[in-house]
PDB file of N, CA and C in Angstrom:
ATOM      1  N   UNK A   1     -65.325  14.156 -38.308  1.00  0.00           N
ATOM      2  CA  UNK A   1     -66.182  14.566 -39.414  1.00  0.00           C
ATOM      3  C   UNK A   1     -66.500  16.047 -39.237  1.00  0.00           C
ATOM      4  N   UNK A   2     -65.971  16.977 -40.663  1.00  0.00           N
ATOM      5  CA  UNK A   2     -66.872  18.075 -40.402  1.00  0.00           C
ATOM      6  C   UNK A   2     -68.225  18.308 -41.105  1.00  0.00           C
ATOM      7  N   UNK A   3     -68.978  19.137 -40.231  1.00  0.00           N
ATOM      8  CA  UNK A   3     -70.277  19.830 -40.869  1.00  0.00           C
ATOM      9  C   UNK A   3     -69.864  21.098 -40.808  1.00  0.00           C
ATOM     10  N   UNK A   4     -70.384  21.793 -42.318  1.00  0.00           N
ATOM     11  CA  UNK A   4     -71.031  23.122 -42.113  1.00  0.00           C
ATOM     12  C   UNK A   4     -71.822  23.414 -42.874  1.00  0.00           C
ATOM     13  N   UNK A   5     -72.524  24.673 -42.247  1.00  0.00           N
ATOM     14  CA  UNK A   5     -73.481  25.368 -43.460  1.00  0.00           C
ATOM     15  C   UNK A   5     -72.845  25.972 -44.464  1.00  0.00           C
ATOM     16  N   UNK A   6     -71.551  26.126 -44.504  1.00  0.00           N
ATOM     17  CA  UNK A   6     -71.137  27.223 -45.838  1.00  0.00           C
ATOM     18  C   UNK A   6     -70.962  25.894 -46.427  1.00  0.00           C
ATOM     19  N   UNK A   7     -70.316  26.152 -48.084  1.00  0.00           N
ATOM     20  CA  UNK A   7     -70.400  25.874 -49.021  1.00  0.00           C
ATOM     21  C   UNK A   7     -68.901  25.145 -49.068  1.00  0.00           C
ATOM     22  N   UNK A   8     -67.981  25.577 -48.110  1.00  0.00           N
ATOM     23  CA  UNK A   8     -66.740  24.447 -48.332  1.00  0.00           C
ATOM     24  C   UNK A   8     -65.812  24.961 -46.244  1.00  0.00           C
ATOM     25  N   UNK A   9     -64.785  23.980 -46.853  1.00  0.00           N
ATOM     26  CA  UNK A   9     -64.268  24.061 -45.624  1.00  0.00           C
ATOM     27  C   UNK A   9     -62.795  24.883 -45.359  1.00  0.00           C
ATOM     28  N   UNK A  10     -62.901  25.861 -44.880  1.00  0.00           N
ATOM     29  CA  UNK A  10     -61.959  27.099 -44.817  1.00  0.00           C
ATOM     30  C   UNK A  10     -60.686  26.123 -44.468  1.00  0.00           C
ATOM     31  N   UNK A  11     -59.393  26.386 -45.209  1.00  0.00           N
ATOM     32  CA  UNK A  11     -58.431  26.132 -45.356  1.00  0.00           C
ATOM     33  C   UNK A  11     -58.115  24.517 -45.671  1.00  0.00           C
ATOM     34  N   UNK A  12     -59.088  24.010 -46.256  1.00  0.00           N
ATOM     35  CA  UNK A  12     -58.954  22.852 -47.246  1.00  0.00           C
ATOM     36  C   UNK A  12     -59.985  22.892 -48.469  1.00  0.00           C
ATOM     37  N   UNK A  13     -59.068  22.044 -49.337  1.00  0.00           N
ATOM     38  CA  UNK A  13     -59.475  22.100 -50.276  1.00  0.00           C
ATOM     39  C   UNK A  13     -60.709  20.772 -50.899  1.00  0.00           C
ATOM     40  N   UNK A  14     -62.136  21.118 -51.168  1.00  0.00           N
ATOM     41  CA  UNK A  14     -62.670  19.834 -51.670  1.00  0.00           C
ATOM     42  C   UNK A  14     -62.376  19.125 -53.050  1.00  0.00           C
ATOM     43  N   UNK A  15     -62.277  18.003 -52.826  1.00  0.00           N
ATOM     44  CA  UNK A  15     -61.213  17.419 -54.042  1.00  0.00           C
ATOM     45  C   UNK A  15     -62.567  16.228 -54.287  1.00  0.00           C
ATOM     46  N   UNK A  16     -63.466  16.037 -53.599  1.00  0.00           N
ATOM     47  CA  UNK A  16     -64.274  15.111 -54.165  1.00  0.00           C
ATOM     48  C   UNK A  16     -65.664  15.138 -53.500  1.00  0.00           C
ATOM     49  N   UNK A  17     -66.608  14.926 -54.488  1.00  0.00           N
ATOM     50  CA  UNK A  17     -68.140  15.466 -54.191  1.00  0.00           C
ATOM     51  C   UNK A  17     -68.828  13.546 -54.369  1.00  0.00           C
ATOM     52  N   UNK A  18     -69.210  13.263 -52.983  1.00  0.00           N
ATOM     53  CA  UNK A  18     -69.392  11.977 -52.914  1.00  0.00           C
ATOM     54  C   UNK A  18     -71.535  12.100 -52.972  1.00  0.00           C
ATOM     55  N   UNK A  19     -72.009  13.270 -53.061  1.00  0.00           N
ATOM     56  CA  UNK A  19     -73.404  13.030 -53.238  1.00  0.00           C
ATOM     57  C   UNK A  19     -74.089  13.616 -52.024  1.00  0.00           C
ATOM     58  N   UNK A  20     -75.378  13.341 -51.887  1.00  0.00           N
ATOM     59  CA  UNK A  20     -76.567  14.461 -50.743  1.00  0.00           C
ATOM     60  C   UNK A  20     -76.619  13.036 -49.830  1.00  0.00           C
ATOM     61  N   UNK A  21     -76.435  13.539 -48.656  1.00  0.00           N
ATOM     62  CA  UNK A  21     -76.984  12.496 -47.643  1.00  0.00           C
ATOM     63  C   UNK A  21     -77.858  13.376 -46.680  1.00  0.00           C
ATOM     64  N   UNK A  22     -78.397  12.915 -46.102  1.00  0.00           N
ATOM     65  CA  UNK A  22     -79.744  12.985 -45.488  1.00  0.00           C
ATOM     66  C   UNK A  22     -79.657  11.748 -44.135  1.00  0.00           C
ATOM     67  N   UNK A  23     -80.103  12.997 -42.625  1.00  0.00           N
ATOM     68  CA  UNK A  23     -80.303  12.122 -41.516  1.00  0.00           C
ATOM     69  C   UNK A  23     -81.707  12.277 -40.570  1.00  0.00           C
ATOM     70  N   UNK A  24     -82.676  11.366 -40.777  1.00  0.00           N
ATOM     71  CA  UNK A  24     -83.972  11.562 -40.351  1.00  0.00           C
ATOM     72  C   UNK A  24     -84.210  11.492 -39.210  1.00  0.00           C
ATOM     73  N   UNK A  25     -84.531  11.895 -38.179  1.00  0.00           N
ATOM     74  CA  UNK A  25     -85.188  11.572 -37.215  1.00  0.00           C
ATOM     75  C   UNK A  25     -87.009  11.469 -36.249  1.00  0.00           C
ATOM     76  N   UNK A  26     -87.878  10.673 -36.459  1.00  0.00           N
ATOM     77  CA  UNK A  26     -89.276  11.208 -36.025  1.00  0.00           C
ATOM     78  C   UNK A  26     -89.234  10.822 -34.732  1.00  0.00           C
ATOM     79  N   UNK A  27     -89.393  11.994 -33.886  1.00  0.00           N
ATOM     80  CA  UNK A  27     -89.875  11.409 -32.344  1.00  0.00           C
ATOM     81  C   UNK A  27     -90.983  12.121 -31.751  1.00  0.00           C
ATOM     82  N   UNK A  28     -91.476  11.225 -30.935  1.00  0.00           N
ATOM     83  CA  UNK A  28     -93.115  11.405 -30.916  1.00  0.00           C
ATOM     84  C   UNK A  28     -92.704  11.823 -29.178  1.00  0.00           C
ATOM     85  N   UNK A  29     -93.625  13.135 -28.927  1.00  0.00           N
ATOM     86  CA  UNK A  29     -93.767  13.704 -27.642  1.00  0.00           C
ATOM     87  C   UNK A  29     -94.859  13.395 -26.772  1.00  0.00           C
ATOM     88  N   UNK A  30     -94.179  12.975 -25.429  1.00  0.00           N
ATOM     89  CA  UNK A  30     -95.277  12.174 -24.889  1.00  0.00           C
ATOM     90  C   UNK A  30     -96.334  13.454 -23.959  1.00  0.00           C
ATOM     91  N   UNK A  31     -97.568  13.002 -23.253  1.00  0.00           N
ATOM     92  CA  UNK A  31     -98.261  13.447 -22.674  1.00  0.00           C
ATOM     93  C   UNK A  31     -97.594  14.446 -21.163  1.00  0.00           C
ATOM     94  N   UNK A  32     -96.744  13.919 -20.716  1.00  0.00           N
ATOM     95  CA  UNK A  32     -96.121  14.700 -19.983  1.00  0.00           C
ATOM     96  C   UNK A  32     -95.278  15.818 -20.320  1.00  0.00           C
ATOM     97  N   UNK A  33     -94.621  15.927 -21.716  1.00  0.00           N
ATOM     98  CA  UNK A  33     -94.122  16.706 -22.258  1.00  0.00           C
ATOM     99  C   UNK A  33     -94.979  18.178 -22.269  1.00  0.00           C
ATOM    100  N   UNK A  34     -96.028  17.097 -23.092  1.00  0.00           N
ATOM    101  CA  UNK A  34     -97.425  18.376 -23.429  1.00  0.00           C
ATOM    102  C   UNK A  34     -97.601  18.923 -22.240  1.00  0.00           C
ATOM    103  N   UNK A  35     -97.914  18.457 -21.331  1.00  0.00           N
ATOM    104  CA  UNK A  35     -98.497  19.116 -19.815  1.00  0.00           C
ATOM    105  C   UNK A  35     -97.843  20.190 -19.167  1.00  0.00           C
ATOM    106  N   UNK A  36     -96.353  19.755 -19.234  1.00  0.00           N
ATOM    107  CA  UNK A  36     -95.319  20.721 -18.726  1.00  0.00           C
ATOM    108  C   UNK A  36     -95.289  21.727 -19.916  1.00  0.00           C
ATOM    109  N   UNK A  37     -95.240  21.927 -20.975  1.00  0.00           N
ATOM    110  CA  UNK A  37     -95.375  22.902 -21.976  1.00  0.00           C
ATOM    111  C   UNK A  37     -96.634  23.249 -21.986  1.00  0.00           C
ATOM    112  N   UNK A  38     -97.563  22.898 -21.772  1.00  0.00           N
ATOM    113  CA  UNK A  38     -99.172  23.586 -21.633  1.00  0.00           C
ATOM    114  C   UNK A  38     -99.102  24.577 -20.277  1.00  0.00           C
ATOM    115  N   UNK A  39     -98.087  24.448 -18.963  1.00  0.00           N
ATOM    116  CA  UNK A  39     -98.509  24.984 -17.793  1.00  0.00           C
ATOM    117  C   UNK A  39     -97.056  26.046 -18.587  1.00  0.00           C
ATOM    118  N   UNK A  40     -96.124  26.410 -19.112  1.00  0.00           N
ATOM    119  CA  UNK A  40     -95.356  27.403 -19.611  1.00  0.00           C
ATOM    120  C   UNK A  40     -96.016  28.153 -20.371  1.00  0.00           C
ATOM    121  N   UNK A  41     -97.158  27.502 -21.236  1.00  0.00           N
ATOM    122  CA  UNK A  41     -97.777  28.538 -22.284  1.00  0.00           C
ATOM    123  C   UNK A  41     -98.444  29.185 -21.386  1.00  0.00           C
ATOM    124  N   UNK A  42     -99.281  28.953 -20.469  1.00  0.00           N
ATOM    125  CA  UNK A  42    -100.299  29.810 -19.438  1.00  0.00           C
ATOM    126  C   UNK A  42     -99.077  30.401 -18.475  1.00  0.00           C
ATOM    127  N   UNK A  43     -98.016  29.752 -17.973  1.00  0.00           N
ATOM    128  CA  UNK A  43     -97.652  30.638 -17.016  1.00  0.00           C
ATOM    129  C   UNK A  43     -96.365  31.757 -17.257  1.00  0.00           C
ATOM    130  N   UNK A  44     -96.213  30.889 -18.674  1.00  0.00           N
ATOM    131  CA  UNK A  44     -94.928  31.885 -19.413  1.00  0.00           C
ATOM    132  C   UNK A  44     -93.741  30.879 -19.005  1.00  0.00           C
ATOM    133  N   UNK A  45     -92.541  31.654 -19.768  1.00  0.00           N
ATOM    134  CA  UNK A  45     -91.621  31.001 -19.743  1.00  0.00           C
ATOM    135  C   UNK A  45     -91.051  30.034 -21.123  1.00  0.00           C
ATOM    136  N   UNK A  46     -89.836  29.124 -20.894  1.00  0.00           N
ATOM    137  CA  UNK A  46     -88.938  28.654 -22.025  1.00  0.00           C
ATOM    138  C   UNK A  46     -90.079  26.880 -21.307  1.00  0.00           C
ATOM    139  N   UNK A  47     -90.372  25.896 -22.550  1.00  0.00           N
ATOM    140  CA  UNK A  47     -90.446  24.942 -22.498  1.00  0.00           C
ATOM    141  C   UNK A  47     -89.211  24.059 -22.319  1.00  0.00           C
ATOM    142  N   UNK A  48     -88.507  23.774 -21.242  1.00  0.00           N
ATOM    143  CA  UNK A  48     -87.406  22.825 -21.269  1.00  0.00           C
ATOM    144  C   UNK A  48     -87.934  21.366 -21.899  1.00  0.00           C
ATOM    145  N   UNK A  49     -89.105  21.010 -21.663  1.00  0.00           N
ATOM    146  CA  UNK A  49     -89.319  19.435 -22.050  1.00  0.00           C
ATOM    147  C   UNK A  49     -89.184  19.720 -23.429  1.00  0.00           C
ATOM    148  N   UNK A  50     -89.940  20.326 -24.332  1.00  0.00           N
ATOM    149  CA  UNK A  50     -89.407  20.481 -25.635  1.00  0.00           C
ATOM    150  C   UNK A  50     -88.539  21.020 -26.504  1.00  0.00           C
ATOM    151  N   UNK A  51     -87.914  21.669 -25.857  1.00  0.00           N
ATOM    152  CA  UNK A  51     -86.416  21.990 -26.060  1.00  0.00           C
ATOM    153  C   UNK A  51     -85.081  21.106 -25.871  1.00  0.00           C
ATOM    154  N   UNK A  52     -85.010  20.228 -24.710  1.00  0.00           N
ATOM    155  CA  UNK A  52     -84.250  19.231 -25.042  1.00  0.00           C
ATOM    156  C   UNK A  52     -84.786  18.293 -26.010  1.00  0.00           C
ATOM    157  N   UNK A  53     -86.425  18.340 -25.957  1.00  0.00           N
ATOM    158  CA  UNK A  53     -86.445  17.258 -27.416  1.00  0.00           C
ATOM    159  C   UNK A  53     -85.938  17.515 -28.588  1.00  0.00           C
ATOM    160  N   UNK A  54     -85.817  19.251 -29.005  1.00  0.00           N
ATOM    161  CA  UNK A  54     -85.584  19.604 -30.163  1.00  0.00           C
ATOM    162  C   UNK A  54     -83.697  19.364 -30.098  1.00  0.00           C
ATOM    163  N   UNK A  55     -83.137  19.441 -29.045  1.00  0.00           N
ATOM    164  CA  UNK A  55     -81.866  19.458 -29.155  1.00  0.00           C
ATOM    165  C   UNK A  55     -81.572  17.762 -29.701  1.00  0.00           C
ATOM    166  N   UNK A  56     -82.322  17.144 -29.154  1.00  0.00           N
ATOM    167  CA  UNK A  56     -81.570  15.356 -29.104  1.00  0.00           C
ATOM    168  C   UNK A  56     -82.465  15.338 -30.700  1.00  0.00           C
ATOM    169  N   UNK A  57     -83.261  15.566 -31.043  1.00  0.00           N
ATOM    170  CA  UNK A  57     -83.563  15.190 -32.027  1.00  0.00           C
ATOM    171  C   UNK A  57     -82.721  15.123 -33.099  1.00  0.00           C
ATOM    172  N   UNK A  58     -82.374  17.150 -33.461  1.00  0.00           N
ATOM    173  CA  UNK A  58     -81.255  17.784 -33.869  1.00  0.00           C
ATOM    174  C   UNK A  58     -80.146  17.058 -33.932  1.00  0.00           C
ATOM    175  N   UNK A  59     -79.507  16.864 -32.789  1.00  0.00           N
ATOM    176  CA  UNK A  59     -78.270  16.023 -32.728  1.00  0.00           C
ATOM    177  C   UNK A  59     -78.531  14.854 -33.471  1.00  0.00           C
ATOM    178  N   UNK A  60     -79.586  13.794 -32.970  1.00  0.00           N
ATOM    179  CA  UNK A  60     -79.424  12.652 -33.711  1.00  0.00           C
ATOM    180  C   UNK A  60     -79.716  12.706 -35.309  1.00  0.00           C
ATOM    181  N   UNK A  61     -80.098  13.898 -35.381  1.00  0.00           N
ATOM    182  CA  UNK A  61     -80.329  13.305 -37.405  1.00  0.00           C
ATOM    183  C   UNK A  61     -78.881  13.869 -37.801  1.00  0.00           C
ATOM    184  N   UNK A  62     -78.127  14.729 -37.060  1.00  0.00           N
ATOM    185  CA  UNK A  62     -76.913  15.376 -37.423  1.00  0.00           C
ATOM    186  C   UNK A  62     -75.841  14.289 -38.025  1.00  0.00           C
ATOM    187  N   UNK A  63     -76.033  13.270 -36.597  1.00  0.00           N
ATOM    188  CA  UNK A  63     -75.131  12.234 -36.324  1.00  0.00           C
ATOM    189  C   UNK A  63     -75.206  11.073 -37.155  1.00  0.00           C
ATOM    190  N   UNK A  64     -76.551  11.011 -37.726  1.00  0.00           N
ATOM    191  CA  UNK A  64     -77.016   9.992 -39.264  1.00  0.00           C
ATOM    192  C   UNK A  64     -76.485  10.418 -40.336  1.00  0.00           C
ATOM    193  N   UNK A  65     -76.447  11.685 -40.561  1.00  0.00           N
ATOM    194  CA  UNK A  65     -75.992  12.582 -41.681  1.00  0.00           C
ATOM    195  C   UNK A  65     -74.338  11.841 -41.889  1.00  0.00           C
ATOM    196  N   UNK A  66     -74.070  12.436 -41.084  1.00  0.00           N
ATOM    197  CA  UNK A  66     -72.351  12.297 -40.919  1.00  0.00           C
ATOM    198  C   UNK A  66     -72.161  10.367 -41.053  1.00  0.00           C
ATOM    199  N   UNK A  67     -72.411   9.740 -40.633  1.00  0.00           N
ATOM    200  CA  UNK A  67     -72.701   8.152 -40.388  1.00  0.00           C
ATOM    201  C   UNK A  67     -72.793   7.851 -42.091  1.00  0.00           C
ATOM    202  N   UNK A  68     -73.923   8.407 -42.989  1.00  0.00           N
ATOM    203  CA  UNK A  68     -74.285   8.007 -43.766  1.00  0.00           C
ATOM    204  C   UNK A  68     -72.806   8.641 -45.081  1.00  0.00           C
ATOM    205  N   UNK A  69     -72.469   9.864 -44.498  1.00  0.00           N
ATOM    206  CA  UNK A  69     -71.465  10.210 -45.443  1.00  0.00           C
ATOM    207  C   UNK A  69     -70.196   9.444 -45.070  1.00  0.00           C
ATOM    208  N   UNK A  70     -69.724   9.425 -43.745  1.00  0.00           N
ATOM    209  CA  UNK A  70     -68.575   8.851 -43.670  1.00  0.00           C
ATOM    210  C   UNK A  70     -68.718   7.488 -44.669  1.00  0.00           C
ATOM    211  N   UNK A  71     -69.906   6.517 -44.839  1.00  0.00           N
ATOM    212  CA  UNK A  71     -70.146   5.502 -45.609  1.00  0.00           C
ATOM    213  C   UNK A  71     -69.797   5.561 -46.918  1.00  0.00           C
ATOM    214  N   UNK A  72     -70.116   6.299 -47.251  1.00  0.00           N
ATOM    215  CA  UNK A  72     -69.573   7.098 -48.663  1.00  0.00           C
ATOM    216  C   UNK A  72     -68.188   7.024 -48.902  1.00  0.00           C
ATOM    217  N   UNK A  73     -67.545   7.444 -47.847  1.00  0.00           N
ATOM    218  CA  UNK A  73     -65.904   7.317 -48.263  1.00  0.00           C
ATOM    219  C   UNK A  73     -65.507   9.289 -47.696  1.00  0.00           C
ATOM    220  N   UNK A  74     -66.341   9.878 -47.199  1.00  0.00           N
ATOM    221  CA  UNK A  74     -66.050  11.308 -47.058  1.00  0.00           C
ATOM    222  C   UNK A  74     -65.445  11.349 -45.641  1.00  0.00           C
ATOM    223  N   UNK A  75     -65.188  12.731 -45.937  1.00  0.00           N
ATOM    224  CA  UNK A  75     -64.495  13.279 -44.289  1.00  0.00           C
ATOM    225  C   UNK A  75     -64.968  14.384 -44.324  1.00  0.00           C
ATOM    226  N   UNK A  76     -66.305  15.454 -44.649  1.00  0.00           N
ATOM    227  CA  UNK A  76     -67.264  16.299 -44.452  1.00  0.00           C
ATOM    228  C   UNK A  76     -68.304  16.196 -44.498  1.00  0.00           C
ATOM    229  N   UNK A  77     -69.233  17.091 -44.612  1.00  0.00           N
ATOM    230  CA  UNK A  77     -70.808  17.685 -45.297  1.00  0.00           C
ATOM    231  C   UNK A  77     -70.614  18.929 -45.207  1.00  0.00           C
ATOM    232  N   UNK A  78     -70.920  19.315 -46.306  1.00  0.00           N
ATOM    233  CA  UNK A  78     -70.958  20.772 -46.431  1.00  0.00           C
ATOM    234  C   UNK A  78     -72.399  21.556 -46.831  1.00  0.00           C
ATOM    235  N   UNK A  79     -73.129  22.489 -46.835  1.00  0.00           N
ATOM    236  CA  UNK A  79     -74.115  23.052 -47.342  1.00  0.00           C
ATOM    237  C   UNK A  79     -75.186  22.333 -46.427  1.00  0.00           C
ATOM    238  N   UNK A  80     -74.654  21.998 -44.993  1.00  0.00           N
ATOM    239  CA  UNK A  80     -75.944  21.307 -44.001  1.00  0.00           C
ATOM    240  C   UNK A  80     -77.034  22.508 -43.526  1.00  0.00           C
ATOM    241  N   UNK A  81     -78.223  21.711 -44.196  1.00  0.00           N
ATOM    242  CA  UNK A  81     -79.102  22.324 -43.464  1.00  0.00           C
ATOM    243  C   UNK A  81     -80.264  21.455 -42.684  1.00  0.00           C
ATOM    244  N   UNK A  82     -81.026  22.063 -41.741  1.00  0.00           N
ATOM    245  CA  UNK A  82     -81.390  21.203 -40.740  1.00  0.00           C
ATOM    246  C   UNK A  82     -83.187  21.687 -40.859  1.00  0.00           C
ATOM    247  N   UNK A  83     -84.151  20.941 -41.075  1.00  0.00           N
ATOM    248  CA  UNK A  83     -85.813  21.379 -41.241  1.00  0.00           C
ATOM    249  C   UNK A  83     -86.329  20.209 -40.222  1.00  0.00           C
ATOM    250  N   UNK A  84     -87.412  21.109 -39.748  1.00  0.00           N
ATOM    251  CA  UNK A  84     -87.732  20.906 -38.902  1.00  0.00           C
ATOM    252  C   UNK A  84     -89.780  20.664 -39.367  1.00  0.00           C
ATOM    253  N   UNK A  85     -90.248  19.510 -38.906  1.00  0.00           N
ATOM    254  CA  UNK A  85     -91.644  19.181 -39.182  1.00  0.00           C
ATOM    255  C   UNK A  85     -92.764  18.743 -37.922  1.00  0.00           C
ATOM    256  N   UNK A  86     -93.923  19.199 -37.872  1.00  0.00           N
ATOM    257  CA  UNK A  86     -94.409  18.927 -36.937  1.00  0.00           C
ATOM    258  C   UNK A  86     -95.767  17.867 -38.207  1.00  0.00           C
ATOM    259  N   UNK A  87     -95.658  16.581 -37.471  1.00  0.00           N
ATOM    260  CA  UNK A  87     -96.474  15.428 -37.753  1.00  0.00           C
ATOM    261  C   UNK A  87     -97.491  14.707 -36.777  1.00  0.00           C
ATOM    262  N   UNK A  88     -98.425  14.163 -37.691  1.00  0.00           N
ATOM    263  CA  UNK A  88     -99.355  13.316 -36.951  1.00  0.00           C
ATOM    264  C   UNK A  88    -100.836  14.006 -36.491  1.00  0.00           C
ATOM    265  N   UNK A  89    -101.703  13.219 -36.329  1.00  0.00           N
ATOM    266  CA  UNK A  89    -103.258  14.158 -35.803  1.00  0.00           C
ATOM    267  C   UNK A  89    -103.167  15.234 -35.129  1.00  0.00           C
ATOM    268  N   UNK A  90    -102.520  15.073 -33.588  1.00  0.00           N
ATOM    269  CA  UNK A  90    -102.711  15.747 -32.966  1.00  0.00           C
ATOM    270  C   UNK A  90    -101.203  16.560 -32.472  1.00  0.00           C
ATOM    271  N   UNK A  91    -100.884  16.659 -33.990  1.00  0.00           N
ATOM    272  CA  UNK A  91     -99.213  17.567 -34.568  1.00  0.00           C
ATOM    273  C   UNK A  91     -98.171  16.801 -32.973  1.00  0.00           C
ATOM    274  N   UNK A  92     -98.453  15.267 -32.526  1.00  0.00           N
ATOM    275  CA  UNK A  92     -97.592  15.476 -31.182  1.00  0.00           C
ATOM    276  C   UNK A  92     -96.287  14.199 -31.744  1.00  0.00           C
ATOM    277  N   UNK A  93     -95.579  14.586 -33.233  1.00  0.00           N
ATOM    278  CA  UNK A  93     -94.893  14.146 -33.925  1.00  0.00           C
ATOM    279  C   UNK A  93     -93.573  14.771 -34.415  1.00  0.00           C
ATOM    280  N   UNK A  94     -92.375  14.661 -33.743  1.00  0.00           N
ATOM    281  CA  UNK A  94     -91.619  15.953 -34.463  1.00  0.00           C
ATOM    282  C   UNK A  94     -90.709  15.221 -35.333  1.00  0.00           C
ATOM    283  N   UNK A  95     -90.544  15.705 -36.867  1.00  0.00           N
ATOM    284  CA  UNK A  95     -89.720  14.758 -37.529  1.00  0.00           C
ATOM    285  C   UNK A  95     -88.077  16.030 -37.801  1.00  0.00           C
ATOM    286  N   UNK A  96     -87.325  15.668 -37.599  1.00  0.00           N
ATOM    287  CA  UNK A  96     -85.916  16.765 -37.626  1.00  0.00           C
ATOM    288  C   UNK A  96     -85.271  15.960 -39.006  1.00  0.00           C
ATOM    289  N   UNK A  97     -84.995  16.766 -39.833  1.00  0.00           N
ATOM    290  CA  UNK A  97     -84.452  16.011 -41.374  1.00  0.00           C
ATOM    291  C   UNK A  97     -82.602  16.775 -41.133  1.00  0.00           C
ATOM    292  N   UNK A  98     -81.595  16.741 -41.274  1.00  0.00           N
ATOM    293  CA  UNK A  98     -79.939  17.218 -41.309  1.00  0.00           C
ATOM    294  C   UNK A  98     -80.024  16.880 -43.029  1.00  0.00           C
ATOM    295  N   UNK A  99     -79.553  17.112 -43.596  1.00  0.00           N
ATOM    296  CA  UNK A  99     -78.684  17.485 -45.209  1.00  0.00           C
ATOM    297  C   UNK A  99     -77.747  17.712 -45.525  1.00  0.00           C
ATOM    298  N   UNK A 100     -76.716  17.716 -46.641  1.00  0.00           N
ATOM    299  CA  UNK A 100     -75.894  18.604 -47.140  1.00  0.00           C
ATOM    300  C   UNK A 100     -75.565  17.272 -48.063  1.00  0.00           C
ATOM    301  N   UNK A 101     -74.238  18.020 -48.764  1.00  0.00           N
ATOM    302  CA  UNK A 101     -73.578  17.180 -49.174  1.00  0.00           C
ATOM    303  C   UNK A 101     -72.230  16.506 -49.157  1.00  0.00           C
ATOM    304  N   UNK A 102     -72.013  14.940 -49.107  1.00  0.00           N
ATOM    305  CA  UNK A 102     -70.853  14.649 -48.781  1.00  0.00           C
ATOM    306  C   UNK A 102     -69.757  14.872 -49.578  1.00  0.00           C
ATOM    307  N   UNK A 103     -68.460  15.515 -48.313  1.00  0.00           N
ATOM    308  CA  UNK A 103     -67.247  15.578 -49.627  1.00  0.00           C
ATOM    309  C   UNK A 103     -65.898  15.136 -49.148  1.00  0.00           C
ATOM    310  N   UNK A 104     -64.572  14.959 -50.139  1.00  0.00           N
ATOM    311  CA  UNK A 104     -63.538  14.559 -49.464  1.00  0.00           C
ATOM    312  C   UNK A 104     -62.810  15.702 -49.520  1.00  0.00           C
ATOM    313  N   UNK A 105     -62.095  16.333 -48.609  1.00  0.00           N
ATOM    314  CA  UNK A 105     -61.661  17.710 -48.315  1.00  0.00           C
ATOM    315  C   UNK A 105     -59.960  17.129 -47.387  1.00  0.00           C
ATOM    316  N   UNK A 106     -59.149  18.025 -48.280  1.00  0.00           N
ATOM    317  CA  UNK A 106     -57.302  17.568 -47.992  1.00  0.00           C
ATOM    318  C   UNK A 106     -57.442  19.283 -47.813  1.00  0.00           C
TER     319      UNK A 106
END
């Protein structure tokens, strides 16, 4: 399956526009996460605990996206874009949304 952000797929041609699919993901960050990213904000530095969350998240709504188009009958997504939401009281909710639209590309 390809993804991209442009608008078609360099050296094929799209021959069929199968519709918008959409791959959700909400995952909720636990207390240890916070802790280790609370002692980076005071001591500086890259948060690894929430950075691999943002990566697996990422990945998994990518991988719904594609799942939900291959269903369709496609062999792309094109025009993917990827938003990103922080949810819940105490914002410790991250929801990752993937997009585009599915197409059949020869």
């Amino acid at each position: 399956m390809i993804s991209t952000t442009t608008n078609s797929v360099e050296g094929k041609k799209i021959v069929e526009y199968k519709g918008i699919v959409f791959g959700e993901v909400v995952s909720g960050v636990d207390f240890i996460k916070d802790f280790t990213a609370g002692l980076s904000n005071i001591f500086g530095g890259r948060s690894k605990s929430y950075e691999g969350e943002l990566i697996e998240a990422r990945e998994s709504a990518i991988k719904e996206m594609e799942h939900r188009a291959l269903q369709l009958g496609a062999n792309a997504v094109v025009g993917v874009d990827i938003d990103y939401e922080v949810l819940g009281q105490g914002g410790n909710m991250l929801m990752v949304t993937a997009s585009g639209t599915a197409v059949v590309a020869e």
